[in-house]
N, C-alpha and C. Protein backbone atom coordinates (compact mmCIF):
# COMPACT_ATOMS: atom_id res chain seq x y z
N UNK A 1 -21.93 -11.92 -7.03
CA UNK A 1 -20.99 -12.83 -7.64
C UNK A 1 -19.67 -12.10 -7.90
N UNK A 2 -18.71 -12.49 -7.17
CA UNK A 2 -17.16 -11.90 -7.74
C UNK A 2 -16.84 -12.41 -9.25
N UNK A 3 -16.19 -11.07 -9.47
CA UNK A 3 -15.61 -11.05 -10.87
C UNK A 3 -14.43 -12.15 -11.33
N UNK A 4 -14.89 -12.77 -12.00
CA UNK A 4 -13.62 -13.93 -12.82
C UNK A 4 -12.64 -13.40 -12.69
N UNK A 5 -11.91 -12.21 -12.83
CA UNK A 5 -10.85 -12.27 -12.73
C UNK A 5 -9.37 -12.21 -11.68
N UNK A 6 -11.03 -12.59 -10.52
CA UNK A 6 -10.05 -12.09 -8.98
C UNK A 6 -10.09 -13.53 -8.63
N UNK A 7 -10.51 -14.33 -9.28
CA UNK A 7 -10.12 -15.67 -8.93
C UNK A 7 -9.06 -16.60 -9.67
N UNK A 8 -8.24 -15.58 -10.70
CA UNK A 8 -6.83 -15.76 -11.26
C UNK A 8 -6.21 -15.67 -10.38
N UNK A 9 -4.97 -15.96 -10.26
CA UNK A 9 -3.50 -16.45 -9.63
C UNK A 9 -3.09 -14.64 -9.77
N UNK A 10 -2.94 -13.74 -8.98
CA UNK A 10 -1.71 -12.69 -8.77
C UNK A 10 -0.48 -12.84 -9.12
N UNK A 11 -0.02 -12.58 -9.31
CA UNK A 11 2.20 -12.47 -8.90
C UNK A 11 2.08 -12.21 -8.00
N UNK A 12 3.34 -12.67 -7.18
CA UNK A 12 3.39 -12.44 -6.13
C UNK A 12 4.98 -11.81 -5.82
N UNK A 13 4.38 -10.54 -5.00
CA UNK A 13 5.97 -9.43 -5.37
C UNK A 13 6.51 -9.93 -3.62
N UNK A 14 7.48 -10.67 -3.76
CA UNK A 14 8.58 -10.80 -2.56
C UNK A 14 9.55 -10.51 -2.55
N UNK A 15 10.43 -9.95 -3.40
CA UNK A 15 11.35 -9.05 -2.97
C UNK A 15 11.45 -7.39 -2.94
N UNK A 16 11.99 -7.22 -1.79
CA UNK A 16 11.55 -6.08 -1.37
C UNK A 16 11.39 -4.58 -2.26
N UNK A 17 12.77 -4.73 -3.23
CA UNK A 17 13.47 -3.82 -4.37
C UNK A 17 11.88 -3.92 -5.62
N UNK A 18 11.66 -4.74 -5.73
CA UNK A 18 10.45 -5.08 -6.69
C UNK A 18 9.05 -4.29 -6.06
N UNK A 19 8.70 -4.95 -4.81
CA UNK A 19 7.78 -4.49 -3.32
C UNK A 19 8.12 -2.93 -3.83
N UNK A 20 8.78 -2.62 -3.41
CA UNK A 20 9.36 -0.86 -3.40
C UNK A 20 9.15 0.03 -4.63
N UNK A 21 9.60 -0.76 -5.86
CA UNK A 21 9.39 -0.48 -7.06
C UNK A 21 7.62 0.06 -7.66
N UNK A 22 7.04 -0.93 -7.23
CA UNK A 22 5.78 -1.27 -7.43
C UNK A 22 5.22 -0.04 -6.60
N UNK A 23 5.17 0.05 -5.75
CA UNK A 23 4.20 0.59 -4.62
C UNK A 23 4.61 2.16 -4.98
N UNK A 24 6.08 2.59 -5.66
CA UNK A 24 6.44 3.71 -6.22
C UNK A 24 5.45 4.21 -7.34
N UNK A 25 5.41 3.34 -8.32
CA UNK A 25 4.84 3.24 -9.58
C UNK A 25 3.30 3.47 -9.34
N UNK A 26 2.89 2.62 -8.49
CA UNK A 26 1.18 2.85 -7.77
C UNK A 26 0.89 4.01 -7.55
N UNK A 27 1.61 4.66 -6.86
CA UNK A 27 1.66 5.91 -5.93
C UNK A 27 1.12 7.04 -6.82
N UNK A 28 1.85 7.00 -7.79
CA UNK A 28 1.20 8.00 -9.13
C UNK A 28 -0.13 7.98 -9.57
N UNK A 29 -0.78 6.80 -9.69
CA UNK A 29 -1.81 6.58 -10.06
C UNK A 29 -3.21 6.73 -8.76
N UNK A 30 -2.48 6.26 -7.15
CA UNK A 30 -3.50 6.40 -6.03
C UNK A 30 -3.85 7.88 -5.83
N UNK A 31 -5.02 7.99 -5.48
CA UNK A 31 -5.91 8.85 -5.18
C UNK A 31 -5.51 9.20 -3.96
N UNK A 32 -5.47 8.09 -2.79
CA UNK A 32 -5.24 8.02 -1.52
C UNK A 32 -4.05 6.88 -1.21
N UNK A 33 -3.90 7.01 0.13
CA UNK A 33 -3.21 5.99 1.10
C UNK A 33 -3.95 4.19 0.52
N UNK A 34 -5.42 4.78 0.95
CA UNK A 34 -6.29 3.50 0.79
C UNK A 34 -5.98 3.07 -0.59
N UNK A 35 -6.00 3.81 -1.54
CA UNK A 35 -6.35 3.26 -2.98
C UNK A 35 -5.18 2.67 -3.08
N UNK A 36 -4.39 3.37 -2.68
CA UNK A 36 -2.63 2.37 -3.36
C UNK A 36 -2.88 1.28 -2.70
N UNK A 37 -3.47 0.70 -1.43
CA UNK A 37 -3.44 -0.44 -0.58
C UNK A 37 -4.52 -1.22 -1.63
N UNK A 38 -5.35 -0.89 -2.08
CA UNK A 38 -6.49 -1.50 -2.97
C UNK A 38 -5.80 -2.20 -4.41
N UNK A 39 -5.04 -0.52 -5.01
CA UNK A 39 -4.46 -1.18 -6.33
C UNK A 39 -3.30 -2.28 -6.17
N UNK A 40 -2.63 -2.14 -5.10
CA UNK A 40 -1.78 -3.11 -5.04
C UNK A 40 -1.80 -5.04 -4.80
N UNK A 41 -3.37 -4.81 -3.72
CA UNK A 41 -3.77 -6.02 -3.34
C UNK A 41 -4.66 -6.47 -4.39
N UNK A 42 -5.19 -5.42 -5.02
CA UNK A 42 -6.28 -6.44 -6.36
C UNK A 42 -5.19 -6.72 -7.40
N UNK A 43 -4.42 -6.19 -7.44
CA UNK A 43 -3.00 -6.39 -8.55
C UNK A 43 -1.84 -7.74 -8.25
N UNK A 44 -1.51 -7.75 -6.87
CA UNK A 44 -0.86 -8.66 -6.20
C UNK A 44 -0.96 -9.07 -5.21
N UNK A 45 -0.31 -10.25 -5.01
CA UNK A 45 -0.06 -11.10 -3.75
C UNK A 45 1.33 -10.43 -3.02
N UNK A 46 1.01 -9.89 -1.92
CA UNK A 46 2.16 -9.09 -1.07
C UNK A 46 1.94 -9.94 0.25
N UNK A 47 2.80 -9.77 1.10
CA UNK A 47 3.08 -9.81 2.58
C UNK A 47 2.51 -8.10 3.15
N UNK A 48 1.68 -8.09 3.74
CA UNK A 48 1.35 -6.70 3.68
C UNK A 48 2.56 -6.20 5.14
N UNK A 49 2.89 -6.88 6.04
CA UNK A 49 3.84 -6.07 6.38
C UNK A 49 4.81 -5.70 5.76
N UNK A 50 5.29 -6.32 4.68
CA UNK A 50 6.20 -5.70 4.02
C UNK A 50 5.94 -4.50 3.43
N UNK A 51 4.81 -4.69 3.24
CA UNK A 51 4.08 -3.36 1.90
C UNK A 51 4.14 -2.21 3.16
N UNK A 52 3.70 -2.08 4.73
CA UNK A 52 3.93 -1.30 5.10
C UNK A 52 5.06 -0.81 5.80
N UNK A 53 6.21 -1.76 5.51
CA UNK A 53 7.92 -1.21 5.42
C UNK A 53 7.87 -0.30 4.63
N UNK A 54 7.98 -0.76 3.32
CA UNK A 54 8.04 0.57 2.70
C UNK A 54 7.17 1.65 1.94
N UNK A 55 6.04 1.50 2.26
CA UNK A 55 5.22 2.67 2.94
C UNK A 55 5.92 3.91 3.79
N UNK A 56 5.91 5.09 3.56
CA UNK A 56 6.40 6.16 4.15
C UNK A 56 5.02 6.07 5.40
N UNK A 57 5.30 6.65 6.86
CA UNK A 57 5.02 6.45 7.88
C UNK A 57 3.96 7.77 8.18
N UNK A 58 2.78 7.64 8.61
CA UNK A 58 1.45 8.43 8.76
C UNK A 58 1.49 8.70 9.79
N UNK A 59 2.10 9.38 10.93
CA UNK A 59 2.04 9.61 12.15
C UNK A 59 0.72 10.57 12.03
N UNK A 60 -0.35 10.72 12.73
CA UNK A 60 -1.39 11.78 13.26
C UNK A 60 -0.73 12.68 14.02
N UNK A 61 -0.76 14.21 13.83
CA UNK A 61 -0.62 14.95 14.63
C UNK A 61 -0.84 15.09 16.21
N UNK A 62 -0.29 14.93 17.19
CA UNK A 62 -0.54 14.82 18.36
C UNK A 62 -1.51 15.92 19.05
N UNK A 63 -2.45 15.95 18.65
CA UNK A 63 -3.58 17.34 19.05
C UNK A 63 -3.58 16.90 20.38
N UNK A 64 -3.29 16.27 21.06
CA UNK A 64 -3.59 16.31 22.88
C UNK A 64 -2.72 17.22 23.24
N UNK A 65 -1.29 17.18 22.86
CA UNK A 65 -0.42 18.18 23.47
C UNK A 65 -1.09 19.78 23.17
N UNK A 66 -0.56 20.26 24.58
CA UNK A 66 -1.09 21.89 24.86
C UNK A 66 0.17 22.45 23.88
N UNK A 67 -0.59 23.63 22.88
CA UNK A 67 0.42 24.26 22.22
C UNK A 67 1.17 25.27 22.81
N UNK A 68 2.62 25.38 22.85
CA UNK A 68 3.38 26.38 23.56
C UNK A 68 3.39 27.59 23.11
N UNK A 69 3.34 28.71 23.93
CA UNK A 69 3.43 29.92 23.68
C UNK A 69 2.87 31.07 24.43
């Protein structure tokens, strides 16, 4: 049975400056990448592409390339 309180109404953060604000403020408190994506979506209603605008960008290291030297 889900918890009563995830079937309340969120806020819903649409502007971006707010979006940005928020996900700053999260950041302190996440453990991980994942958890800020968790605290933010059990907390609010986002556009998640937006949320990963401003998200700083996770590129994986390219381990296929042969290292030079």
């Amino acid at each position: 049975m889900r918890p009563a309180d995830l079937l309340l109404p969120r806020p819903a953060l649409t502007n971006p400056a707010l979006l940005a604000a928020t996900v700053s403020s999260l950041s302190d408190r996440a453990a991980s990448r994942q958890d800020l994506w968790r605290l933010l979506t059990d907390s609010y209603t986002v556009d998640l592409d937006e949320v990963a605008a401003v998200l700083p960008r996770q590129e994986p290291e390219p381990a296929w390339l042969p290292t030079k030297g």
